[in-house]
C-alpha atoms as a PDB file:
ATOM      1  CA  UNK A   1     -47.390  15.071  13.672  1.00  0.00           C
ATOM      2  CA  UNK A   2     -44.968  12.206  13.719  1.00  0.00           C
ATOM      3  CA  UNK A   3     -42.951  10.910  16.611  1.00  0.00           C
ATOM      4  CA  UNK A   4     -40.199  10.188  14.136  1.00  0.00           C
ATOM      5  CA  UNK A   5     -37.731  12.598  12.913  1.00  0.00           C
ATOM      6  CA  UNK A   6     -35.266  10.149  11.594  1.00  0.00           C
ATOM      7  CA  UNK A   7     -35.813   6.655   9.480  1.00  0.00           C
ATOM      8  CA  UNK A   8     -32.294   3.795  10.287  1.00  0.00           C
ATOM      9  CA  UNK A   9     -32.137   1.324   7.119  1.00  0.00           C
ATOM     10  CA  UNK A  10     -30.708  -2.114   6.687  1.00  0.00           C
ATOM     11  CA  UNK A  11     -28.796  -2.343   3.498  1.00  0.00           C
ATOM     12  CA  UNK A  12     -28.529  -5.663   1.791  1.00  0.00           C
ATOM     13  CA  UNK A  13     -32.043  -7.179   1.596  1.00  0.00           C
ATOM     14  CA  UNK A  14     -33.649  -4.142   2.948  1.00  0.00           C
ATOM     15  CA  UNK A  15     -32.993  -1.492   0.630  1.00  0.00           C
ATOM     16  CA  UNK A  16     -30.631  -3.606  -1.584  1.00  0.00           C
ATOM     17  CA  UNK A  17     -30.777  -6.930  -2.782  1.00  0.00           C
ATOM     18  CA  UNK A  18     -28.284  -8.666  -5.201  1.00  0.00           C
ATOM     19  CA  UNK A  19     -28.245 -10.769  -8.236  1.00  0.00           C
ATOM     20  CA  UNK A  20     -28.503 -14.683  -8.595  1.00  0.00           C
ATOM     21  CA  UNK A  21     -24.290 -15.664  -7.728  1.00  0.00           C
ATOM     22  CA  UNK A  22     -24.117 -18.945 -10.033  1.00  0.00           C
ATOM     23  CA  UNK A  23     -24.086 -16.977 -13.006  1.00  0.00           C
ATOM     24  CA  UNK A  24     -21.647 -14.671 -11.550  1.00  0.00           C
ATOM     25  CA  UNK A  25     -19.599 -17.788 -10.696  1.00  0.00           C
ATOM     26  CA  UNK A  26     -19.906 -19.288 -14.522  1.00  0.00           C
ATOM     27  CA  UNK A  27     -18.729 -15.710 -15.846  1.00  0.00           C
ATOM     28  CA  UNK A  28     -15.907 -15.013 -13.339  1.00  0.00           C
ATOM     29  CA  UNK A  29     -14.909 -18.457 -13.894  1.00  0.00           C
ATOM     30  CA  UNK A  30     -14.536 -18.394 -17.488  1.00  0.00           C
ATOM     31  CA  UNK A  31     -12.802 -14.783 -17.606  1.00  0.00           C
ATOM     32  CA  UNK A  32     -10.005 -16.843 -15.526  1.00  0.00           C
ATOM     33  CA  UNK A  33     -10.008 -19.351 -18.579  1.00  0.00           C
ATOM     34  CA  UNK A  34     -12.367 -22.090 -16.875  1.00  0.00           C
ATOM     35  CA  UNK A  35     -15.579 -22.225 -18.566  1.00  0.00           C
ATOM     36  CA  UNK A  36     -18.320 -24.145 -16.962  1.00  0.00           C
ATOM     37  CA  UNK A  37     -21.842 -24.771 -17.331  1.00  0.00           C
ATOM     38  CA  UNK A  38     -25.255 -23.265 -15.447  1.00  0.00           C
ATOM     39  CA  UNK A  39     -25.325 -26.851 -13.467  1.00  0.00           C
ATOM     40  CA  UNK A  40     -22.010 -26.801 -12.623  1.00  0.00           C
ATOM     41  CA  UNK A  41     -21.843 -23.411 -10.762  1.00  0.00           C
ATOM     42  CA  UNK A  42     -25.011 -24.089  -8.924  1.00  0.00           C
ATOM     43  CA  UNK A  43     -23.329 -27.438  -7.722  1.00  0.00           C
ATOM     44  CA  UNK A  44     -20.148 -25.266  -6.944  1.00  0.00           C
ATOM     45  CA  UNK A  45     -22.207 -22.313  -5.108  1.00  0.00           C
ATOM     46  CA  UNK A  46     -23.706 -24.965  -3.166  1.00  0.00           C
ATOM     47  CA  UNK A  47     -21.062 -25.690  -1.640  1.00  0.00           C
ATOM     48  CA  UNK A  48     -19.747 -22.547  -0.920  1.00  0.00           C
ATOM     49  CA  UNK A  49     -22.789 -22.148   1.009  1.00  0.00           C
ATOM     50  CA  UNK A  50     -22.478 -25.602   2.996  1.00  0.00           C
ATOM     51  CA  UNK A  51     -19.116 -24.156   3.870  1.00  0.00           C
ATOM     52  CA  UNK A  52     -20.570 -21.378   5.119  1.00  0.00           C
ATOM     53  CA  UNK A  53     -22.597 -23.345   7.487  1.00  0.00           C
ATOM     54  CA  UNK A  54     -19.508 -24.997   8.542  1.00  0.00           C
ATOM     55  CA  UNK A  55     -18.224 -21.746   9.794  1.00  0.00           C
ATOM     56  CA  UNK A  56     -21.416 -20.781  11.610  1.00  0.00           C
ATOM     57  CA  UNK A  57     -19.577 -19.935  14.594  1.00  0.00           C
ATOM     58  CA  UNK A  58     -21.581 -16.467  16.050  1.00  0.00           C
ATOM     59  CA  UNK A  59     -18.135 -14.813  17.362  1.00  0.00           C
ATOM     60  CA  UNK A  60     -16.848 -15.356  13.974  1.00  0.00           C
ATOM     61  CA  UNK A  61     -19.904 -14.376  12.210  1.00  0.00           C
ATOM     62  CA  UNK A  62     -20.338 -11.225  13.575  1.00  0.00           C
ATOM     63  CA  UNK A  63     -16.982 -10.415  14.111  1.00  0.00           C
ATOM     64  CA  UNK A  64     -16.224 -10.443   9.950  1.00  0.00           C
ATOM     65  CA  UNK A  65     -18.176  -6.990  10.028  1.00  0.00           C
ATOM     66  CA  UNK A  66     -15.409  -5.277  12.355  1.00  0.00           C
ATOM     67  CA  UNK A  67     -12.918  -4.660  10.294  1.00  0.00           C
ATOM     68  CA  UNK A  68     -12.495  -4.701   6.321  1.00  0.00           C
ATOM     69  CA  UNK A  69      -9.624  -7.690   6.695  1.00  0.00           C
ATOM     70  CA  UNK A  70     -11.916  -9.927   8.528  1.00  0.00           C
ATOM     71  CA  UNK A  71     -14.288  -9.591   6.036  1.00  0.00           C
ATOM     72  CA  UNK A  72     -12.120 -10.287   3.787  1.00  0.00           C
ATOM     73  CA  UNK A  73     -10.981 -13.244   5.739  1.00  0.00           C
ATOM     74  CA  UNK A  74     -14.233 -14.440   6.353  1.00  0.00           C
ATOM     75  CA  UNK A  75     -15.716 -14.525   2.950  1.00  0.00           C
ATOM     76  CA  UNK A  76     -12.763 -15.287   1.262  1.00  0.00           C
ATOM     77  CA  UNK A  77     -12.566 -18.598   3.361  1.00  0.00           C
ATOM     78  CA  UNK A  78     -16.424 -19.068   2.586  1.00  0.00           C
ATOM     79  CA  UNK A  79     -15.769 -18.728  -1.106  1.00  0.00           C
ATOM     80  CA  UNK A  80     -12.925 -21.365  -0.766  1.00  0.00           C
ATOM     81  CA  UNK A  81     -14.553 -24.581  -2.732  1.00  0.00           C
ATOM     82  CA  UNK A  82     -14.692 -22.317  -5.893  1.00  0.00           C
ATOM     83  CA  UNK A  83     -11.044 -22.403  -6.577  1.00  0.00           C
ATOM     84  CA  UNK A  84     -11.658 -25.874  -7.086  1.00  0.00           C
ATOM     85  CA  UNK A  85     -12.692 -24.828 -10.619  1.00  0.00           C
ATOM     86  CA  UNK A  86      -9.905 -22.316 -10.902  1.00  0.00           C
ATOM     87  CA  UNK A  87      -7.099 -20.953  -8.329  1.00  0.00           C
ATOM     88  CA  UNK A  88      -8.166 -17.095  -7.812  1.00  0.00           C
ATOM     89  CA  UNK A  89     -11.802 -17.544  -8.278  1.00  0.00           C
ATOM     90  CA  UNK A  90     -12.318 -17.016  -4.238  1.00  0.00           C
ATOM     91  CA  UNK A  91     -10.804 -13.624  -4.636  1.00  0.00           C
ATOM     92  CA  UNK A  92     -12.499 -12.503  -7.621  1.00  0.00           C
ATOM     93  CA  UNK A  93     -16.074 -13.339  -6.158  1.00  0.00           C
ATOM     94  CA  UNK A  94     -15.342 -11.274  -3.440  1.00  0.00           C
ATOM     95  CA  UNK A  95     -14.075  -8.763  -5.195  1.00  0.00           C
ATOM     96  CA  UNK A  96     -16.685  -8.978  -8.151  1.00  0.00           C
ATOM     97  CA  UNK A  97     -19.439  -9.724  -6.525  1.00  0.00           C
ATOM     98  CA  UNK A  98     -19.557 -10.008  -3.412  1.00  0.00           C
ATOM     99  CA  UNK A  99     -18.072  -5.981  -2.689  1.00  0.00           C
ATOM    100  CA  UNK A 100     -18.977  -4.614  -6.455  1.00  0.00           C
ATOM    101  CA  UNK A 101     -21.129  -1.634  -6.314  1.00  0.00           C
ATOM    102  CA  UNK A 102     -23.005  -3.010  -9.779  1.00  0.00           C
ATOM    103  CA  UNK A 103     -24.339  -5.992  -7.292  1.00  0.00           C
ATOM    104  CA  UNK A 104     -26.291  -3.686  -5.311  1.00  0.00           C
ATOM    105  CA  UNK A 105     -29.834  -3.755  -6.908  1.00  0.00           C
ATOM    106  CA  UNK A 106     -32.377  -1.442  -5.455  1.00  0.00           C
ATOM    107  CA  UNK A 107     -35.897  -2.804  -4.380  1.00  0.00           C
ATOM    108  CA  UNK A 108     -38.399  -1.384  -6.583  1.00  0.00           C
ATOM    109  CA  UNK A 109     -40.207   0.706  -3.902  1.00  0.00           C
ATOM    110  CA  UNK A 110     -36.374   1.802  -2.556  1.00  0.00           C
ATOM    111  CA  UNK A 111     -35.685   5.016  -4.455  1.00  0.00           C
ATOM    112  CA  UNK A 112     -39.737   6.135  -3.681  1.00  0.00           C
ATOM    113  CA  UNK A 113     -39.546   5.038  -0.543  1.00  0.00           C
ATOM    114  CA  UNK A 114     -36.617   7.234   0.499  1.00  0.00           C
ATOM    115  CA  UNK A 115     -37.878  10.172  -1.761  1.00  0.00           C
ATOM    116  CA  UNK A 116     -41.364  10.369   0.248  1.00  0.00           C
ATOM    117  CA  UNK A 117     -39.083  10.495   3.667  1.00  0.00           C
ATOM    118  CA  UNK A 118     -36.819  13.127   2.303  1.00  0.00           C
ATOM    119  CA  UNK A 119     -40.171  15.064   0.944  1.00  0.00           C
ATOM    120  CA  UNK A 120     -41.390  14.773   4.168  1.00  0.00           C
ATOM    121  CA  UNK A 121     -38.269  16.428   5.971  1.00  0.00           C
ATOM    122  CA  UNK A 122     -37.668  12.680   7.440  1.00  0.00           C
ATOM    123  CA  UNK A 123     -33.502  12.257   7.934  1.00  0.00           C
ATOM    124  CA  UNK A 124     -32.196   8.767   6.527  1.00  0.00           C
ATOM    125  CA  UNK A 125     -29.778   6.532   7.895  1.00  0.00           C
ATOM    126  CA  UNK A 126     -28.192   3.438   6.837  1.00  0.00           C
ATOM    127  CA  UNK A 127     -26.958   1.206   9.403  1.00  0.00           C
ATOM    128  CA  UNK A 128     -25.025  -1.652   8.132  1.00  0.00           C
ATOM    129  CA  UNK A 129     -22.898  -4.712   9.160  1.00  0.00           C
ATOM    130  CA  UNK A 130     -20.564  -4.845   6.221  1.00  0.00           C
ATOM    131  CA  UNK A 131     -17.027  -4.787   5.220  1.00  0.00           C
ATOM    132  CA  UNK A 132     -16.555  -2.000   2.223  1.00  0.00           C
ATOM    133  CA  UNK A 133     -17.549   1.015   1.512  1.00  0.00           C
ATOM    134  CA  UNK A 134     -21.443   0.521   0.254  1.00  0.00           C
ATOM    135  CA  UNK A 135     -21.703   4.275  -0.003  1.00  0.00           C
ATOM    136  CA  UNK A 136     -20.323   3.227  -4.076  1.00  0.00           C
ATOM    137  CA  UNK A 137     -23.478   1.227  -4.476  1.00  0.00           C
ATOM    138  CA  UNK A 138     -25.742   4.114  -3.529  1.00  0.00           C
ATOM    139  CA  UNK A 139     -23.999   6.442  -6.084  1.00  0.00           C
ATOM    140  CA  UNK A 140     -24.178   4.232  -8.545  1.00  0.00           C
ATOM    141  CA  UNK A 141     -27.991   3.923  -8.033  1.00  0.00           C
ATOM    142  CA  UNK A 142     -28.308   7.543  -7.631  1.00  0.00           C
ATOM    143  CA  UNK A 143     -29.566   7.206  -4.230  1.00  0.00           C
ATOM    144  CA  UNK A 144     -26.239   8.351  -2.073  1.00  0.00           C
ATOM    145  CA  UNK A 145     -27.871  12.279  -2.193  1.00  0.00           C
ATOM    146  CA  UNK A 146     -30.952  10.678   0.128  1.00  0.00           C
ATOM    147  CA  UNK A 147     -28.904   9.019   2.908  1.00  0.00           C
ATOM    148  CA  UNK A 148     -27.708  11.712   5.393  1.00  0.00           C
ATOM    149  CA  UNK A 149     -25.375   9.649   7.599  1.00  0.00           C
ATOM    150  CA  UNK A 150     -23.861   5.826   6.857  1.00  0.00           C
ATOM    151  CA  UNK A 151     -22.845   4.157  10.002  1.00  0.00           C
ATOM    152  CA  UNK A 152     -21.177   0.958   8.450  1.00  0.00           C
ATOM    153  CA  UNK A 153     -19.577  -1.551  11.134  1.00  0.00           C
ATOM    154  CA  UNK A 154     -15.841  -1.946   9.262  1.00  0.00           C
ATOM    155  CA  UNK A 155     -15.536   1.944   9.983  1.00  0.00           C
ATOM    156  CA  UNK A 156     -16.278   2.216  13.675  1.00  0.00           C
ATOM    157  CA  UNK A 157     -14.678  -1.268  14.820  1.00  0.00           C
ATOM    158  CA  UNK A 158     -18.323  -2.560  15.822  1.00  0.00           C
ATOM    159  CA  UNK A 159     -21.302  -4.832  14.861  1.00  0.00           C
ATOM    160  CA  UNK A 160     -25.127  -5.291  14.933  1.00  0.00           C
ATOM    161  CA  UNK A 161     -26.458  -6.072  17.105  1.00  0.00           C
ATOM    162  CA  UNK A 162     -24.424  -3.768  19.784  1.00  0.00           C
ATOM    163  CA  UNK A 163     -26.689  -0.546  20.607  1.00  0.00           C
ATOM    164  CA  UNK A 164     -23.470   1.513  19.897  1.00  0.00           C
ATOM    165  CA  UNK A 165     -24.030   1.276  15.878  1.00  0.00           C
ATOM    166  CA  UNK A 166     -27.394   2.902  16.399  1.00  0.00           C
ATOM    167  CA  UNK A 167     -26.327   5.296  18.944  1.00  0.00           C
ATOM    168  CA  UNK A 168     -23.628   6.676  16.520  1.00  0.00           C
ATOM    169  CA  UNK A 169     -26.491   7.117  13.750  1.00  0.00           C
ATOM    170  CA  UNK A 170     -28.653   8.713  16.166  1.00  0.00           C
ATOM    171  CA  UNK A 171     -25.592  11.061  17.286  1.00  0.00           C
ATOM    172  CA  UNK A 172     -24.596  11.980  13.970  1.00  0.00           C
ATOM    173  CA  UNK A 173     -28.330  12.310  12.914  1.00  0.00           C
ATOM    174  CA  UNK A 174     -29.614  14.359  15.949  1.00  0.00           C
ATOM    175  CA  UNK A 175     -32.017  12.665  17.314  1.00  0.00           C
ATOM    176  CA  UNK A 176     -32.964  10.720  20.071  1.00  0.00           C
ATOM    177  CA  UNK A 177     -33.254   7.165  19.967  1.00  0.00           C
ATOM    178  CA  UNK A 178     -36.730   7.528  20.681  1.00  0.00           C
ATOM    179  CA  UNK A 179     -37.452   9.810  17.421  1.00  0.00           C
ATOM    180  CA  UNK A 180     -36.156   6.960  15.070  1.00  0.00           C
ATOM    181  CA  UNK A 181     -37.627   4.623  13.692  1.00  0.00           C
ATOM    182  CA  UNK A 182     -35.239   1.091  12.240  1.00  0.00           C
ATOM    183  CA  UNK A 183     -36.208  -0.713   9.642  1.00  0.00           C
ATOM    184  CA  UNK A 184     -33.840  -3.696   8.345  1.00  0.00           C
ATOM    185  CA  UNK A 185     -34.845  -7.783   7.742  1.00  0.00           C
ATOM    186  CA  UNK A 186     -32.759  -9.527  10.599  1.00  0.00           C
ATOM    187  CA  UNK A 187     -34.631  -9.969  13.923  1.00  0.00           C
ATOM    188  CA  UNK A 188     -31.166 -10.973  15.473  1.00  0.00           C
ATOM    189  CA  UNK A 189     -28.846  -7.913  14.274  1.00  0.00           C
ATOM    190  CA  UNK A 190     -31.324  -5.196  13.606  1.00  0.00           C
ATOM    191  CA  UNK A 191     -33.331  -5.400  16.744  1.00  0.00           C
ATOM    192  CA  UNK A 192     -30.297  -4.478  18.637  1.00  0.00           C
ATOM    193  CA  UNK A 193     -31.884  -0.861  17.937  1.00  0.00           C
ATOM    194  CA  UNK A 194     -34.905  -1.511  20.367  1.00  0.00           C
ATOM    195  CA  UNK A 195     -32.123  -1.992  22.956  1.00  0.00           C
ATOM    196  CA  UNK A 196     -31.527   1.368  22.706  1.00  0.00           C
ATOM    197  CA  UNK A 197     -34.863   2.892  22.866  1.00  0.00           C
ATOM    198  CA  UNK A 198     -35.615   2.807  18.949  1.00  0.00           C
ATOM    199  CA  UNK A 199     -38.801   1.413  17.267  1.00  0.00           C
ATOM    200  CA  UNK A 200     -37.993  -1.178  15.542  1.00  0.00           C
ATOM    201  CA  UNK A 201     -39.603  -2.935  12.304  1.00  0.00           C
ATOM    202  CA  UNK A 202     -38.504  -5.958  10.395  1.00  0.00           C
ATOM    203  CA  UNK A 203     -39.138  -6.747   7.143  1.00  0.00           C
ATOM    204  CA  UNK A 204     -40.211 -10.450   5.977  1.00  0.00           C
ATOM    205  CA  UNK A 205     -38.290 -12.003   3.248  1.00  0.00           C
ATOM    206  CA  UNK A 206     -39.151 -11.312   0.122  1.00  0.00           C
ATOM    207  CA  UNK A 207     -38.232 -12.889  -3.412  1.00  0.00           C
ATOM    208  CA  UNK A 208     -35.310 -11.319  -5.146  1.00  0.00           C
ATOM    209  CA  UNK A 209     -36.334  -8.045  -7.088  1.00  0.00           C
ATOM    210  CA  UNK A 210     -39.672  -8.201  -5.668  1.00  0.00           C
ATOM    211  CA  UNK A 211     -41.633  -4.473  -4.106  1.00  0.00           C
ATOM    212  CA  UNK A 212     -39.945  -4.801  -0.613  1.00  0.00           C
ATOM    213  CA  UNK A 213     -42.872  -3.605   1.237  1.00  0.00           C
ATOM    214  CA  UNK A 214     -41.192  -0.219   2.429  1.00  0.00           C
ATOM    215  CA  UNK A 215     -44.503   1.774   2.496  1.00  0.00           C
ATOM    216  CA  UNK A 216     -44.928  -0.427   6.159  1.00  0.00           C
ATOM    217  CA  UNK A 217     -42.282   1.798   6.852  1.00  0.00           C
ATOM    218  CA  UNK A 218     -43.958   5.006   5.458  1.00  0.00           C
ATOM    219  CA  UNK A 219     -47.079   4.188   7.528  1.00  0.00           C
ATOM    220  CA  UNK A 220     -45.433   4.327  10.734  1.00  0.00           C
ATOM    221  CA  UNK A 221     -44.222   7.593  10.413  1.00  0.00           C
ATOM    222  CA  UNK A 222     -47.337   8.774   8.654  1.00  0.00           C
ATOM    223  CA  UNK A 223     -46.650   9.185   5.145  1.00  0.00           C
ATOM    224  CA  UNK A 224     -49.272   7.820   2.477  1.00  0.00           C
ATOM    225  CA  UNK A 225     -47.506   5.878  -0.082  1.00  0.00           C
ATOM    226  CA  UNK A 226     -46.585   7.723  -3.232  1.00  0.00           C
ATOM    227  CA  UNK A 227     -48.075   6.295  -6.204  1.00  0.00           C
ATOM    228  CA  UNK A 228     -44.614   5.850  -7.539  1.00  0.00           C
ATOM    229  CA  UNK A 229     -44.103   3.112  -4.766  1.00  0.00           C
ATOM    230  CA  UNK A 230     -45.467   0.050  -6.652  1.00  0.00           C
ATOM    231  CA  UNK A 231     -48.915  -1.763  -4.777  1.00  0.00           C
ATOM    232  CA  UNK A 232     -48.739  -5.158  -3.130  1.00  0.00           C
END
């Protein structure tokens, strides 16, 4: 029998992953009347990452998942070098992209993944450093039925890697911390669950829309992967 009764996700680039932004730059950009060309937004997504290095600071960093306003704040003053190309484009990358629920792309082995758990009378958690309501993205995917509790950082005030995100999942799910099992892809935020007496797994990168490697996941708590979960 397993040890785990409950499975703790990572969202984006765990269960989620989203699209390539420079074409979502080139297509907001000409919807505000600014056409430009593939080269051009990768030139000006490149330097809305740059700027995000420039505000690197960890205090700010983590605290843009505390509230929905600093996230806001913080991403909106990332996106900053693409109203350069046209005055609103900042806003409408956030708000198109960056917190649209048709961004969130499922891994392929997501929706099996979580099925096999649920099949298996496993509870599901998502655990998330975010600013909006990512609950839309799981609806939209069909997946929002699977997840029994959402403990997203804007909503509680609090941020990966503090033990207290995980001890709200657990407390809402339960369980104790030592029945769960966290998976997620950051060794800095998501192994803040180990603090608290979780097992903890991470996830190594992966290319965009390629099988995520969940069934490491399914392992652990003793489930063979389905043959709808795609092979290595």
């Amino acid at each position: 029998m397993t040890r785990f009764k409950a499975v703790l996700f990572d969202n984006g680039d765990t269960l989620f992953h989203k699209p390539l932004a420079p074409p979502a730059v080139a297509e907001l950009a000409a919807s505000l009347g600014r056409p430009i060309d593939e080269a051009e937004a990768f030139a000006a997504y490149q330097e809305v990452k740059a700027k995000k290095r420039s505000l690197g600071d960890e205090a700010l960093v983590f605290g843009r998942n505390r509230s929905s306003d600093g996230h806001f704040a913080y991403y909106t003053a990332c996106y900053a070098p693409l109203d350069a190309i046209a005055p609103g484009l900042a806003v409408a990358f956030y708000r198109d992209f960056k917190t649209n629920p048709a961004s969130m792309i499922p891994y392929p082995d997501t929706e099996a993944t979580l099925a096999a758990l649920r099949d298996a009378g496993i509870a599901i958690g998502i655990v998330s450093n975010t600013g909006w309501d990512i609950r839309r993205g799981y609806a939209r995917a069909g997946l929002d039925a699977m997840v029994d509790s959402f403990v997203l950082s804007f909503e509680h005030g609090m941020a990966k890697p503090e033990p207290a995100m995980w001890e709200r999942a657990c407390s809402e799910l339960e369980v104790a911390p030592s029945e769960v099992l966290m998976v997620g892809n950051n060794p800095r935020a998501d192994s803040g669950a180990a603090e608290l007496g979780c097992t903890c797994l991470i996830l190594p990168a992966v290319g965009r829309g390629e099988r995520r490697g969940l069934d490491a996941a399914l392992a652990l708590v003793g489930i063979d992967r389905p043959a709808s979960v795609p092979a290595a």
